[in-house]
PDB file of N, CA and C in Angstrom:
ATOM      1  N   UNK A   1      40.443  96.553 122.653  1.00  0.00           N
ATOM      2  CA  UNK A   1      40.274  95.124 122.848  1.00  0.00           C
ATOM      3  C   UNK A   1      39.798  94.510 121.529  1.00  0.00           C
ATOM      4  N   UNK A   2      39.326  93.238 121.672  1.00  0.00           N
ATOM      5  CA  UNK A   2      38.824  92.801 120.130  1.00  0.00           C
ATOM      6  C   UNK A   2      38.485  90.975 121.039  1.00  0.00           C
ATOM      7  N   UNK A   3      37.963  90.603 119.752  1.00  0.00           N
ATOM      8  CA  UNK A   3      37.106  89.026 119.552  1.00  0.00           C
ATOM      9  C   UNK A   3      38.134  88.123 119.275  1.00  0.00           C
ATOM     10  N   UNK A   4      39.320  87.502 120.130  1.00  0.00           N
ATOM     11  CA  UNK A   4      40.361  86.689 118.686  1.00  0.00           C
ATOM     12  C   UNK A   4      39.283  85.720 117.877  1.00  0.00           C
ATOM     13  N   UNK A   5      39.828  85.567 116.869  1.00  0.00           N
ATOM     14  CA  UNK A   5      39.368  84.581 115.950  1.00  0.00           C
ATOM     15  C   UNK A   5      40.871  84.229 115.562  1.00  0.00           C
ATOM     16  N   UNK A   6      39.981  83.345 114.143  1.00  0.00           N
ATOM     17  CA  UNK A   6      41.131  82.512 113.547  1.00  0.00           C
ATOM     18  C   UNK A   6      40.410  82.363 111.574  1.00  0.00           C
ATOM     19  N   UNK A   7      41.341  82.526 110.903  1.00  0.00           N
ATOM     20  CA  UNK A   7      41.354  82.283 109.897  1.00  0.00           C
ATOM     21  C   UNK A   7      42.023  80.877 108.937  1.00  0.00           C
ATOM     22  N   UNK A   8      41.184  80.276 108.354  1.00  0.00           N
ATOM     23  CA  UNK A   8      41.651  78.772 107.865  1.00  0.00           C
ATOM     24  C   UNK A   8      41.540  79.372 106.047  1.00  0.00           C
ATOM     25  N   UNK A   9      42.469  78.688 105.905  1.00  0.00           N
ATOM     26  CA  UNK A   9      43.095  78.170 104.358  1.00  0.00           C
ATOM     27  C   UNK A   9      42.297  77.068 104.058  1.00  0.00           C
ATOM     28  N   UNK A  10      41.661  77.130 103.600  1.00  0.00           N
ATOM     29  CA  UNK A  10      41.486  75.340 103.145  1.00  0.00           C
ATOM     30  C   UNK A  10      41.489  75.131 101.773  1.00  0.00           C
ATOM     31  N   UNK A  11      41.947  73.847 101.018  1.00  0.00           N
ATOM     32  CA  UNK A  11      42.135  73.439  99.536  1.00  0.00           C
ATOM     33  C   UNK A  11      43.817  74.247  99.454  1.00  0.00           C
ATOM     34  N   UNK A  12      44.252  74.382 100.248  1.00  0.00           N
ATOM     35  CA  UNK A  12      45.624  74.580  99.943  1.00  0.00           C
ATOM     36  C   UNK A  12      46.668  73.824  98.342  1.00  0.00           C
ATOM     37  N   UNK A  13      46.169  72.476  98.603  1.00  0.00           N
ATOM     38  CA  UNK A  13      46.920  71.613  97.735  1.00  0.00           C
ATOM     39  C   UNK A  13      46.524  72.491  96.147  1.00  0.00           C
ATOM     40  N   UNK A  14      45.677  73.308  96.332  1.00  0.00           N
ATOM     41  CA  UNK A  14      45.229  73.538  94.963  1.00  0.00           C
ATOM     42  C   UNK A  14      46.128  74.709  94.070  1.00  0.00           C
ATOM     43  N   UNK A  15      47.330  75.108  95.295  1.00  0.00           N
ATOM     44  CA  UNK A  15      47.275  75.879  95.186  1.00  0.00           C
ATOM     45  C   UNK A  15      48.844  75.554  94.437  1.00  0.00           C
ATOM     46  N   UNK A  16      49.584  76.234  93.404  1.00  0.00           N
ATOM     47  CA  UNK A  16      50.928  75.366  92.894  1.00  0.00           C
ATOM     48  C   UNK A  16      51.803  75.401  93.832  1.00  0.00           C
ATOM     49  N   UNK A  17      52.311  74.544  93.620  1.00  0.00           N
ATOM     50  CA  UNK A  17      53.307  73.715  95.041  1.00  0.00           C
ATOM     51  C   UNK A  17      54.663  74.874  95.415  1.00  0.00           C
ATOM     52  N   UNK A  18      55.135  75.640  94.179  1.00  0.00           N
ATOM     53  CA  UNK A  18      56.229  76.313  94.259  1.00  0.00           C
ATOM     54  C   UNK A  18      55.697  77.321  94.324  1.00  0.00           C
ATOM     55  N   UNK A  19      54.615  77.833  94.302  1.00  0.00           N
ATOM     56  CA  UNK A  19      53.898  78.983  94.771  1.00  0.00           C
ATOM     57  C   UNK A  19      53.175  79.310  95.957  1.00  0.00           C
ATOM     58  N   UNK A  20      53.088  78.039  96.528  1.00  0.00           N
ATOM     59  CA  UNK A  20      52.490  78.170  98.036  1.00  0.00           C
ATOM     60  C   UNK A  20      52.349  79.403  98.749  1.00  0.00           C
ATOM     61  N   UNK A  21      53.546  78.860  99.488  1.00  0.00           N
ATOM     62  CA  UNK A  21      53.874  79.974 100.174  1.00  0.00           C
ATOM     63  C   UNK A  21      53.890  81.293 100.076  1.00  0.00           C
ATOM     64  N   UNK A  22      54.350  81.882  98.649  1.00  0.00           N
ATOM     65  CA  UNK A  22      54.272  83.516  98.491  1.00  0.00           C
ATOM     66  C   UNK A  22      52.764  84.109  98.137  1.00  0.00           C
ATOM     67  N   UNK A  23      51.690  82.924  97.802  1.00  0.00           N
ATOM     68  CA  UNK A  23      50.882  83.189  97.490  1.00  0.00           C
ATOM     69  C   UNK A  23      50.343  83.603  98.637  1.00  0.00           C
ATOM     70  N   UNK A  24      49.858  82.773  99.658  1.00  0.00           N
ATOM     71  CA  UNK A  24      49.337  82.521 101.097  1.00  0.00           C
ATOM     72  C   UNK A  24      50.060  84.394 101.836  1.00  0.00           C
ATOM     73  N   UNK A  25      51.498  84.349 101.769  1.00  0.00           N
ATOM     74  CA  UNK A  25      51.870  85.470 102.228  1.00  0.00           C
ATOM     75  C   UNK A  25      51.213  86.639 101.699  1.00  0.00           C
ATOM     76  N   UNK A  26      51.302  86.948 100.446  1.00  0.00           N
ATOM     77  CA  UNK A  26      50.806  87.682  99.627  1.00  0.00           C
ATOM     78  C   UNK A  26      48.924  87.915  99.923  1.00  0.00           C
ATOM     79  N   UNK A  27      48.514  86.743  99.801  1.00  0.00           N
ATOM     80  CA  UNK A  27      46.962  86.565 100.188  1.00  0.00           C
ATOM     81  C   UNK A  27      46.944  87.858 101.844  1.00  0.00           C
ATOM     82  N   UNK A  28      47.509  87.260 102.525  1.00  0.00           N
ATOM     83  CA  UNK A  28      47.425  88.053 104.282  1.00  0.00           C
ATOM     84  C   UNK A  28      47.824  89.248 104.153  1.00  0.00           C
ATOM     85  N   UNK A  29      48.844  89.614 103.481  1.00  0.00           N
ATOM     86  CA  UNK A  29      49.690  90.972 103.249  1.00  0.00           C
ATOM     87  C   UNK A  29      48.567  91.920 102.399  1.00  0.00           C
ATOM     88  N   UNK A  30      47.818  91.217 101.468  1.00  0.00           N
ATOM     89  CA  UNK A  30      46.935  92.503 100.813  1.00  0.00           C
ATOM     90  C   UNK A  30      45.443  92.331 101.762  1.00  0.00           C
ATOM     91  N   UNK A  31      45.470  92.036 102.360  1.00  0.00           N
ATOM     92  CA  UNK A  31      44.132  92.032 103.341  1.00  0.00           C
ATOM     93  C   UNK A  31      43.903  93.343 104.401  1.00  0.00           C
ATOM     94  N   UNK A  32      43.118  93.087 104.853  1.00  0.00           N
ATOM     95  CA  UNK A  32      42.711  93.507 106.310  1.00  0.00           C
ATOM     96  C   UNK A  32      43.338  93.028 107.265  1.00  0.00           C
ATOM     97  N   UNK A  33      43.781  92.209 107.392  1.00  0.00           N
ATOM     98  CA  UNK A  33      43.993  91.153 108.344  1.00  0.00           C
ATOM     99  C   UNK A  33      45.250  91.499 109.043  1.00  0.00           C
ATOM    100  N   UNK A  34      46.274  92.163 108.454  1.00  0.00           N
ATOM    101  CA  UNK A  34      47.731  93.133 108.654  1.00  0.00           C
ATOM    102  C   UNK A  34      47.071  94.163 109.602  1.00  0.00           C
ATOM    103  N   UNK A  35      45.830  94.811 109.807  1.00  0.00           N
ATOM    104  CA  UNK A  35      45.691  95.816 110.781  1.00  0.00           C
ATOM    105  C   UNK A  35      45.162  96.118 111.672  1.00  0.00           C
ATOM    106  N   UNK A  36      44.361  95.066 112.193  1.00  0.00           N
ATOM    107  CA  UNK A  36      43.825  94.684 113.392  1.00  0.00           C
ATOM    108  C   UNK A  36      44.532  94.552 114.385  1.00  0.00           C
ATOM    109  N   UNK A  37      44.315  95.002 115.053  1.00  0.00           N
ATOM    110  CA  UNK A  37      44.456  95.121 116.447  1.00  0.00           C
ATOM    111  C   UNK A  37      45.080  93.165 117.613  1.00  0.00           C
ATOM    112  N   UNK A  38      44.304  92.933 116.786  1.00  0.00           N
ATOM    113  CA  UNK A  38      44.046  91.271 117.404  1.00  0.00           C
ATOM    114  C   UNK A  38      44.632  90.689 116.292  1.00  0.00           C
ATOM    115  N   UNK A  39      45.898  89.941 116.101  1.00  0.00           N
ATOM    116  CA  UNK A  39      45.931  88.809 115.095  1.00  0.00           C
ATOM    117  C   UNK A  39      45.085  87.527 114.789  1.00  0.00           C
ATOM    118  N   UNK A  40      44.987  87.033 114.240  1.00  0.00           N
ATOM    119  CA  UNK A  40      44.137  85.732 114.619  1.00  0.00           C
ATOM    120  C   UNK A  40      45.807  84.606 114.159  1.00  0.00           C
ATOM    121  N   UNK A  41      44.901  83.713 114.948  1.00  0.00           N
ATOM    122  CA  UNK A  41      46.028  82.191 114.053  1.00  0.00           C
ATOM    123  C   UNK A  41      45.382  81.712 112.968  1.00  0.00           C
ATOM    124  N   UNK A  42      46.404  81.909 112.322  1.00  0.00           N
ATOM    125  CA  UNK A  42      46.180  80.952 110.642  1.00  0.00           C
ATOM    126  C   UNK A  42      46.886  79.450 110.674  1.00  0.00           C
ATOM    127  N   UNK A  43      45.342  78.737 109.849  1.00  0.00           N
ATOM    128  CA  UNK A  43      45.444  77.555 109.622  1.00  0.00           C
ATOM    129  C   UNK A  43      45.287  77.160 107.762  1.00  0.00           C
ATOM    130  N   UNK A  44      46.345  76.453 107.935  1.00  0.00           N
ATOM    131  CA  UNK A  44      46.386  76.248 106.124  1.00  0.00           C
ATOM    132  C   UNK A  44      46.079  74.176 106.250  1.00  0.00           C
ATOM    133  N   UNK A  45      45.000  73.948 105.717  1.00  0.00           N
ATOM    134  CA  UNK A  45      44.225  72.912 105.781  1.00  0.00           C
ATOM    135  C   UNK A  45      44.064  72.175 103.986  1.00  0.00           C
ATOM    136  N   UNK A  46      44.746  70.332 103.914  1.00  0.00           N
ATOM    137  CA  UNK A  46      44.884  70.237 103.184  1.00  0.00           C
ATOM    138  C   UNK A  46      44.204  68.819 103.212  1.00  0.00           C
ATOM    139  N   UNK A  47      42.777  68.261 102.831  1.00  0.00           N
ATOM    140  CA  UNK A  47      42.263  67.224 103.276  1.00  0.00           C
ATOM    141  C   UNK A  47      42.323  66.520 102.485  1.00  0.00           C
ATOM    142  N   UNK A  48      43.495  66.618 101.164  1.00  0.00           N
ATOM    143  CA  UNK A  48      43.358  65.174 100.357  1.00  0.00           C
ATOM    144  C   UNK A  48      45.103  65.017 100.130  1.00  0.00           C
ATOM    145  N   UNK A  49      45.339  63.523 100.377  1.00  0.00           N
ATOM    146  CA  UNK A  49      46.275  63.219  99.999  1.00  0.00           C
ATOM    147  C   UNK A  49      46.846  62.890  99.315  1.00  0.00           C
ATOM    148  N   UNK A  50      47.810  63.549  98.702  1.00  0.00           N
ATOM    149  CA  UNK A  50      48.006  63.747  97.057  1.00  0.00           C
ATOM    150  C   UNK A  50      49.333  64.401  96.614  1.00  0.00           C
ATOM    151  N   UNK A  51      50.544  63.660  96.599  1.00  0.00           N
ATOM    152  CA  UNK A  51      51.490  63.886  96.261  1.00  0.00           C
ATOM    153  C   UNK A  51      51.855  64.616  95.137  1.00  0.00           C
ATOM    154  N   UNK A  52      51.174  64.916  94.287  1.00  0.00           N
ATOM    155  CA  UNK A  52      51.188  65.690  93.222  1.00  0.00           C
ATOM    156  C   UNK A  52      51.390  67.003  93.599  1.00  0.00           C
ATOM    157  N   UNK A  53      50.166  67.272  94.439  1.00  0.00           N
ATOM    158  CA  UNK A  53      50.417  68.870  94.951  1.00  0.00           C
ATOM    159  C   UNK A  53      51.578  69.074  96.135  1.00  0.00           C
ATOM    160  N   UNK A  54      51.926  68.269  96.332  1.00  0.00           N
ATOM    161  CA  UNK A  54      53.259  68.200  96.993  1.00  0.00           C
ATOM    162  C   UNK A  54      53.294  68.181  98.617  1.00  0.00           C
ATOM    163  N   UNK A  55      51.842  67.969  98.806  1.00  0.00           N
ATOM    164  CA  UNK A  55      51.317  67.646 100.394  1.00  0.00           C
ATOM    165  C   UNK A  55      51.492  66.352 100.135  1.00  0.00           C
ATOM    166  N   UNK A  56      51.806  65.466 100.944  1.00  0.00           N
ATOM    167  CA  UNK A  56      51.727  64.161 101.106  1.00  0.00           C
ATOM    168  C   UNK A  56      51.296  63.473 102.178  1.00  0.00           C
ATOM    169  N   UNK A  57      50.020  64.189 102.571  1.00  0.00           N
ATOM    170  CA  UNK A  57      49.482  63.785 104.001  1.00  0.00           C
ATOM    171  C   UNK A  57      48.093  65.386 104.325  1.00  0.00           C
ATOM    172  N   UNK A  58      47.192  64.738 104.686  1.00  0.00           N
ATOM    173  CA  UNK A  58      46.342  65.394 105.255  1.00  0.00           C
ATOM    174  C   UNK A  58      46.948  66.459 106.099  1.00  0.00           C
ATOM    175  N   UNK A  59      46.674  68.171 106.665  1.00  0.00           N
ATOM    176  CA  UNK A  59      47.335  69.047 107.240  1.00  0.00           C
ATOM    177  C   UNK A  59      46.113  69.581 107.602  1.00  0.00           C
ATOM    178  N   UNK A  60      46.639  70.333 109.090  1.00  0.00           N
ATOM    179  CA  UNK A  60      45.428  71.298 109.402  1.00  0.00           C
ATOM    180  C   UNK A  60      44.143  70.691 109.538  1.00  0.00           C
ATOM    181  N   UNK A  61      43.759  69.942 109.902  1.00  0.00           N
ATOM    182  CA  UNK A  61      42.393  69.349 110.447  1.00  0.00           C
ATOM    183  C   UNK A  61      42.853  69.247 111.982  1.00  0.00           C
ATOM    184  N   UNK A  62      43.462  68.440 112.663  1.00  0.00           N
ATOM    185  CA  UNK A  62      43.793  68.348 114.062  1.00  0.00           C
ATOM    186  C   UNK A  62      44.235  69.773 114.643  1.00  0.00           C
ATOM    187  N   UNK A  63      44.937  70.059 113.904  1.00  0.00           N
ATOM    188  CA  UNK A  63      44.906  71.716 114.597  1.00  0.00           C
ATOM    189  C   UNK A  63      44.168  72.512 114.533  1.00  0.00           C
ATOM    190  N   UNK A  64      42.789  72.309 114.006  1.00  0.00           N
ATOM    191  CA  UNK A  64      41.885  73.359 113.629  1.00  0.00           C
ATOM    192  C   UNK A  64      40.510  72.643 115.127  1.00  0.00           C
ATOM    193  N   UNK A  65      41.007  71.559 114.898  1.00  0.00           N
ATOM    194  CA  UNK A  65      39.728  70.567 116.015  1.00  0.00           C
ATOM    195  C   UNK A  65      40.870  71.387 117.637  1.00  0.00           C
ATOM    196  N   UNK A  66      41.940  70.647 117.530  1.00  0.00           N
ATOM    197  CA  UNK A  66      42.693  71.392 119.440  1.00  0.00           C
ATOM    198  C   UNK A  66      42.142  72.888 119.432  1.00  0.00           C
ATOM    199  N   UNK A  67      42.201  73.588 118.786  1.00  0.00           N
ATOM    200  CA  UNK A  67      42.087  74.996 118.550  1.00  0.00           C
ATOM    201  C   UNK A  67      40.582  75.191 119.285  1.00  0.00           C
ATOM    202  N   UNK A  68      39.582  74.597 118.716  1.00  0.00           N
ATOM    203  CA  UNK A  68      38.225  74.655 118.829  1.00  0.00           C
ATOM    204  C   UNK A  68      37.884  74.247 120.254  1.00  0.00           C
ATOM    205  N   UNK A  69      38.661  72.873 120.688  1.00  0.00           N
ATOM    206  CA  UNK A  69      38.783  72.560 121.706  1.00  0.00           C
ATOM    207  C   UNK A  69      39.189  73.292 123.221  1.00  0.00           C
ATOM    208  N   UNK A  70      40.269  73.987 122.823  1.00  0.00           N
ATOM    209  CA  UNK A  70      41.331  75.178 123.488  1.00  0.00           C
ATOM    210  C   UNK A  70      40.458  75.961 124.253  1.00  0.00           C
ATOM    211  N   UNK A  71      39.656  76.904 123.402  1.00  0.00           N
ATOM    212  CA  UNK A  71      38.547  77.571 123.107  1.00  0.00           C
ATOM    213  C   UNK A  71      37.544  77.848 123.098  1.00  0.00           C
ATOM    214  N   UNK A  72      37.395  76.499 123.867  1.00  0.00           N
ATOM    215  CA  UNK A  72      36.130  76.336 124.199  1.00  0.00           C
ATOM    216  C   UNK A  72      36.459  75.581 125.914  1.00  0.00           C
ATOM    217  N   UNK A  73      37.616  75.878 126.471  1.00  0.00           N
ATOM    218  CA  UNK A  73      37.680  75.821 127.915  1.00  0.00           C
ATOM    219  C   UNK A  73      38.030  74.469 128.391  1.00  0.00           C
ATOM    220  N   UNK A  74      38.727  73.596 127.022  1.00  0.00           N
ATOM    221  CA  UNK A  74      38.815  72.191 127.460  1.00  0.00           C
ATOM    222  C   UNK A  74      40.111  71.564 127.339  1.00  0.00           C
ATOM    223  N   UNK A  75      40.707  71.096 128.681  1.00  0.00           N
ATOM    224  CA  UNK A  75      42.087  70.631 128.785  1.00  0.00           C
ATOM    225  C   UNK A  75      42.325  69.163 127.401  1.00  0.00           C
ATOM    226  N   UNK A  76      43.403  69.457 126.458  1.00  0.00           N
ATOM    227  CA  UNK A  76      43.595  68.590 125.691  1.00  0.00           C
ATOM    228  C   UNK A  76      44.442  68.416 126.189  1.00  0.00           C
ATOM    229  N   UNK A  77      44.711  66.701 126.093  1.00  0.00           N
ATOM    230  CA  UNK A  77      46.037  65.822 126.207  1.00  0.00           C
ATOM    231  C   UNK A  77      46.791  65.615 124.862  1.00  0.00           C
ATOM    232  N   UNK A  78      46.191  65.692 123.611  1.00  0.00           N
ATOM    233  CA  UNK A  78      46.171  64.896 122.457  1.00  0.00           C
ATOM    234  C   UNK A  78      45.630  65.391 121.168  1.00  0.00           C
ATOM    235  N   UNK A  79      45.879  65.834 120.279  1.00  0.00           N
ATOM    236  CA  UNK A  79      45.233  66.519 119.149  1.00  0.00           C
ATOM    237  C   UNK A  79      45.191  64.932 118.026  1.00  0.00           C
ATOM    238  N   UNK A  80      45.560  63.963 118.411  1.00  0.00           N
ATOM    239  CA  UNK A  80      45.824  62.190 117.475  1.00  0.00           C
ATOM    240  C   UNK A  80      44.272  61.920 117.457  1.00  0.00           C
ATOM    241  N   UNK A  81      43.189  61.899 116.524  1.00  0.00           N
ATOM    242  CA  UNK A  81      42.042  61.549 116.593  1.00  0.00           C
ATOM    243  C   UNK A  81      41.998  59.876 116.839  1.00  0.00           C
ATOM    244  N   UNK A  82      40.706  59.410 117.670  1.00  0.00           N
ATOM    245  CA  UNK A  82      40.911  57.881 118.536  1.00  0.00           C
ATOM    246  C   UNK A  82      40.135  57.332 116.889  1.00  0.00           C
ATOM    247  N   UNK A  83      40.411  55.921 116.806  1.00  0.00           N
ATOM    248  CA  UNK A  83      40.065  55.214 115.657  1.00  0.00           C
ATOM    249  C   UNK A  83      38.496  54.832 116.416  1.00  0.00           C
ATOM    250  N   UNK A  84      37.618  55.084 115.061  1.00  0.00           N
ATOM    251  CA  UNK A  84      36.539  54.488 115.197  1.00  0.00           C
ATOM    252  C   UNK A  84      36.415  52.939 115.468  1.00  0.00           C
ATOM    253  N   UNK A  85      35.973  52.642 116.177  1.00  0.00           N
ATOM    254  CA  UNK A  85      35.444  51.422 116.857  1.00  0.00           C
ATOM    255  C   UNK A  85      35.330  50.209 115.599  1.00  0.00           C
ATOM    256  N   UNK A  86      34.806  50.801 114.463  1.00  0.00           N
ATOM    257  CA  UNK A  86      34.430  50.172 113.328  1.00  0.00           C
ATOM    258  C   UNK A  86      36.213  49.872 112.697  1.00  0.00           C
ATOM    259  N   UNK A  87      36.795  51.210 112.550  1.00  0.00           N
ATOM    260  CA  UNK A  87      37.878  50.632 111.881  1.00  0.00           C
ATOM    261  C   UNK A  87      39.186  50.453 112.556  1.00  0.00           C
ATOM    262  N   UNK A  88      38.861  50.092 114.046  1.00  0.00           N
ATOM    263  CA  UNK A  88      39.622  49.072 115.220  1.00  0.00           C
ATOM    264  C   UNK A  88      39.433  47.930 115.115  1.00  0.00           C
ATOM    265  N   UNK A  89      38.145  47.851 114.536  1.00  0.00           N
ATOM    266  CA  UNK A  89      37.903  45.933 114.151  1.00  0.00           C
ATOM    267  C   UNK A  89      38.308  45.483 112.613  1.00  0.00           C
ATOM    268  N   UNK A  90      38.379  46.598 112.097  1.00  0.00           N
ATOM    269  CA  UNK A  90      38.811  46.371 110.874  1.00  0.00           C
ATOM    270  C   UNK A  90      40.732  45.705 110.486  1.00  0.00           C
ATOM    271  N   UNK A  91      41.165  46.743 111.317  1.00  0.00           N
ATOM    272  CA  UNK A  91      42.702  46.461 111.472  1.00  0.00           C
ATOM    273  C   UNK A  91      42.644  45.290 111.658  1.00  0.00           C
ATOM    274  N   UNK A  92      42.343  45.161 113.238  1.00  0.00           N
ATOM    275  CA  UNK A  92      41.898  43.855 113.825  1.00  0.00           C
ATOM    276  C   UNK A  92      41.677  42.868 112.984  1.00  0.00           C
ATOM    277  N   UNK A  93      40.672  42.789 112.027  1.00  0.00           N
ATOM    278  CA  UNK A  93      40.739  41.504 111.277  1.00  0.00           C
ATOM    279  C   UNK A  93      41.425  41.033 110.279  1.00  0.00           C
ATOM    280  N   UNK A  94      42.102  42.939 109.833  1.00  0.00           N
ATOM    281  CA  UNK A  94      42.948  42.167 108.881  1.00  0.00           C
ATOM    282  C   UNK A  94      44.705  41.762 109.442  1.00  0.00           C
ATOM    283  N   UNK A  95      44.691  41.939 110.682  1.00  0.00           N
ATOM    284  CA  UNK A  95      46.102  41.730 111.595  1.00  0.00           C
ATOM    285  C   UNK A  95      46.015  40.035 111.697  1.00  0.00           C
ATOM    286  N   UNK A  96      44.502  40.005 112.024  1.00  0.00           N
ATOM    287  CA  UNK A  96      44.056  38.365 112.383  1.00  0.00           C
ATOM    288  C   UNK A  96      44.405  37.448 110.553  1.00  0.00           C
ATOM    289  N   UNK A  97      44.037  37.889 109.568  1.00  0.00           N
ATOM    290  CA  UNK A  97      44.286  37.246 108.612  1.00  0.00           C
ATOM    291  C   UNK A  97      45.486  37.183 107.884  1.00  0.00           C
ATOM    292  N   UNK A  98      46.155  38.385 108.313  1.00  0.00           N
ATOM    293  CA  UNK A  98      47.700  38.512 108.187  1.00  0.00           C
ATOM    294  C   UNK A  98      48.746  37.283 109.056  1.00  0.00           C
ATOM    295  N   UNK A  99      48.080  37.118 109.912  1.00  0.00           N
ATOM    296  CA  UNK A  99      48.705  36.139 110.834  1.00  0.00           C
ATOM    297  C   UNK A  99      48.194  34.678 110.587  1.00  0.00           C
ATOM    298  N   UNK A 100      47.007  35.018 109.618  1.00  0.00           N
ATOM    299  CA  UNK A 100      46.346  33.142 109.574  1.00  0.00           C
ATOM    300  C   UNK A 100      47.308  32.836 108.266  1.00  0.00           C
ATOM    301  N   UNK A 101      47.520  33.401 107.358  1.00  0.00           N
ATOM    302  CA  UNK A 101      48.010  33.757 106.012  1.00  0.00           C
ATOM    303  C   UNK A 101      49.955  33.539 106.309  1.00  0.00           C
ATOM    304  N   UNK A 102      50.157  34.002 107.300  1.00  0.00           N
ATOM    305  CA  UNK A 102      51.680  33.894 107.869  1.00  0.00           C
ATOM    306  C   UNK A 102      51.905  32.415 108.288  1.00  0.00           C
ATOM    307  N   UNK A 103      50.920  32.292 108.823  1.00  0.00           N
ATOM    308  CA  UNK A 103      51.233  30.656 109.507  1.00  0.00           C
ATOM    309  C   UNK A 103      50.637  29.309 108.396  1.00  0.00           C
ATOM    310  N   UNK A 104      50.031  29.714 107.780  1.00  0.00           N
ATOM    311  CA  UNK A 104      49.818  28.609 106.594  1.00  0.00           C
ATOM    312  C   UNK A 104      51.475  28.528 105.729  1.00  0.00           C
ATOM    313  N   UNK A 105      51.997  29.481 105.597  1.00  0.00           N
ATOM    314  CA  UNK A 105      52.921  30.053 104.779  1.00  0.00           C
ATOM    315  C   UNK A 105      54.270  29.154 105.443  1.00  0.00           C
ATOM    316  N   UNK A 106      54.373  29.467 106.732  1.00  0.00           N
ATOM    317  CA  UNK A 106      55.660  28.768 106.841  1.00  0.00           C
ATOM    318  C   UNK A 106      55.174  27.229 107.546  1.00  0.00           C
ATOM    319  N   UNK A 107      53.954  26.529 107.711  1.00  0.00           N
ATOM    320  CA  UNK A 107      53.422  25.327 107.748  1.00  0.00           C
ATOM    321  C   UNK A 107      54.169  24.698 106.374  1.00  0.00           C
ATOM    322  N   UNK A 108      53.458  25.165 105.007  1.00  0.00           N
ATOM    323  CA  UNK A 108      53.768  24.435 104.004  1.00  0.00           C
ATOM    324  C   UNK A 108      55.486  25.158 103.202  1.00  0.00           C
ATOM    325  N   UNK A 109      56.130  25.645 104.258  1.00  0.00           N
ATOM    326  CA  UNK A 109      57.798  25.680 104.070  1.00  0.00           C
ATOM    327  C   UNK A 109      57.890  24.471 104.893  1.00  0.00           C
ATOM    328  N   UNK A 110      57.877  24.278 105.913  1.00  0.00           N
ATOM    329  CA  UNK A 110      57.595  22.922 107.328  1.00  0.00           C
ATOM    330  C   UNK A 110      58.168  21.933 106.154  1.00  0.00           C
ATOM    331  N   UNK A 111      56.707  21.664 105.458  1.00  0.00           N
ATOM    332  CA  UNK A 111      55.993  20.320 104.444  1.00  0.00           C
ATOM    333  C   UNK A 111      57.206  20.119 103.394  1.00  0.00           C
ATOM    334  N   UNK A 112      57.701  21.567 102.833  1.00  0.00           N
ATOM    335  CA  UNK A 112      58.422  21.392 101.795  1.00  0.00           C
ATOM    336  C   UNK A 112      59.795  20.889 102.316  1.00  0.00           C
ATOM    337  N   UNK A 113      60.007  21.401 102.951  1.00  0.00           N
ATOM    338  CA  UNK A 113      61.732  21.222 103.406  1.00  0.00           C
ATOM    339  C   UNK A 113      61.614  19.324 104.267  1.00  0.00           C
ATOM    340  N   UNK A 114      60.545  18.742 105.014  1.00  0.00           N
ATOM    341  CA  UNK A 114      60.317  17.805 105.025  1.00  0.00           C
ATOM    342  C   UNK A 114      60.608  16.810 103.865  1.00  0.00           C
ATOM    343  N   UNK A 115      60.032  17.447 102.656  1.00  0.00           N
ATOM    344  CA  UNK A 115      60.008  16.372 101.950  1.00  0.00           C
ATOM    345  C   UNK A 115      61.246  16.519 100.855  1.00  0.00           C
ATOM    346  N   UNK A 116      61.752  17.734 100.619  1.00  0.00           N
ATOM    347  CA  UNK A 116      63.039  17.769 100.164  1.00  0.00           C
ATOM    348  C   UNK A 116      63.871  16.971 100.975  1.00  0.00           C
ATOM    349  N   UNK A 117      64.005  17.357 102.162  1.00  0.00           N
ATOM    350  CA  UNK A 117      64.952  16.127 103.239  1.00  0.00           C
ATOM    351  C   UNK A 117      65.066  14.750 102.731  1.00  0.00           C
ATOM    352  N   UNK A 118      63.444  13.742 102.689  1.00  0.00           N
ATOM    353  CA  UNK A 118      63.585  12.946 101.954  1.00  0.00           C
ATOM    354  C   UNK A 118      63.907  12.426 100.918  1.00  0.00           C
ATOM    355  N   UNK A 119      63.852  13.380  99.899  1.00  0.00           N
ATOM    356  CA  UNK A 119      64.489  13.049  98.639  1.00  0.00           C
ATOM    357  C   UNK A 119      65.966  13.336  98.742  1.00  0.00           C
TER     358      UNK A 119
END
């Protein structure tokens, strides 16, 4: 028998972009980790977004949180983290000024084309 666990990657991006992968393989292949009894799941976790390293988006955080979740005996619907309250009002205000900013905008098209008419 055995304990599953799980093993995480993290700072991936650091790692060269065309080398990723054989590295990561290579990393598991010279380990311990090939002879256990129990595999674990691997998570490769990349928390900055940064096109350079050729991630272009945060990785492996939500799957490392469902996992924990899983695992701890609790039905998930959803691994999508809910927006803080703070930056629900934030959107929010800037949706609200996007729209005050929209309607000034075609008010004084209104004004202009009014007064082009006249002339």
């Amino acid at each position: 028998m055995g304990i599953p666990f799980d093993v995480i990657f993290n700072k991936i991006d650091k790692v060269n972009d065309k080398q990723r992968v054989h590295h990561l393989e290579k990393v598991i292949k010279n380990s311990v980790l090939g002879t256990l009894k129990i595999q674990p799941r691997y998570y490769f976790v990349n928390s900055v977004d940064d096109p350079k390293s050729g991630l272009s988006q945060r990785t492996g955080i939500n799957e490392i949180r469902l996992s924990i979740l899983e695992s701890s005996g609790l039905e998930v619907k959803s691994i999508k983290p809910k927006l803080r309250k703070k930056k629900e009002n934030q959107i929010e205000e800037r949706i609200k000024r996007k729209n005050v900013l929209d309607s000034i905008k075609k008010t004084k098209q209104k004004q202009k084309q009014k007064e082009d008419a006249k002339h």
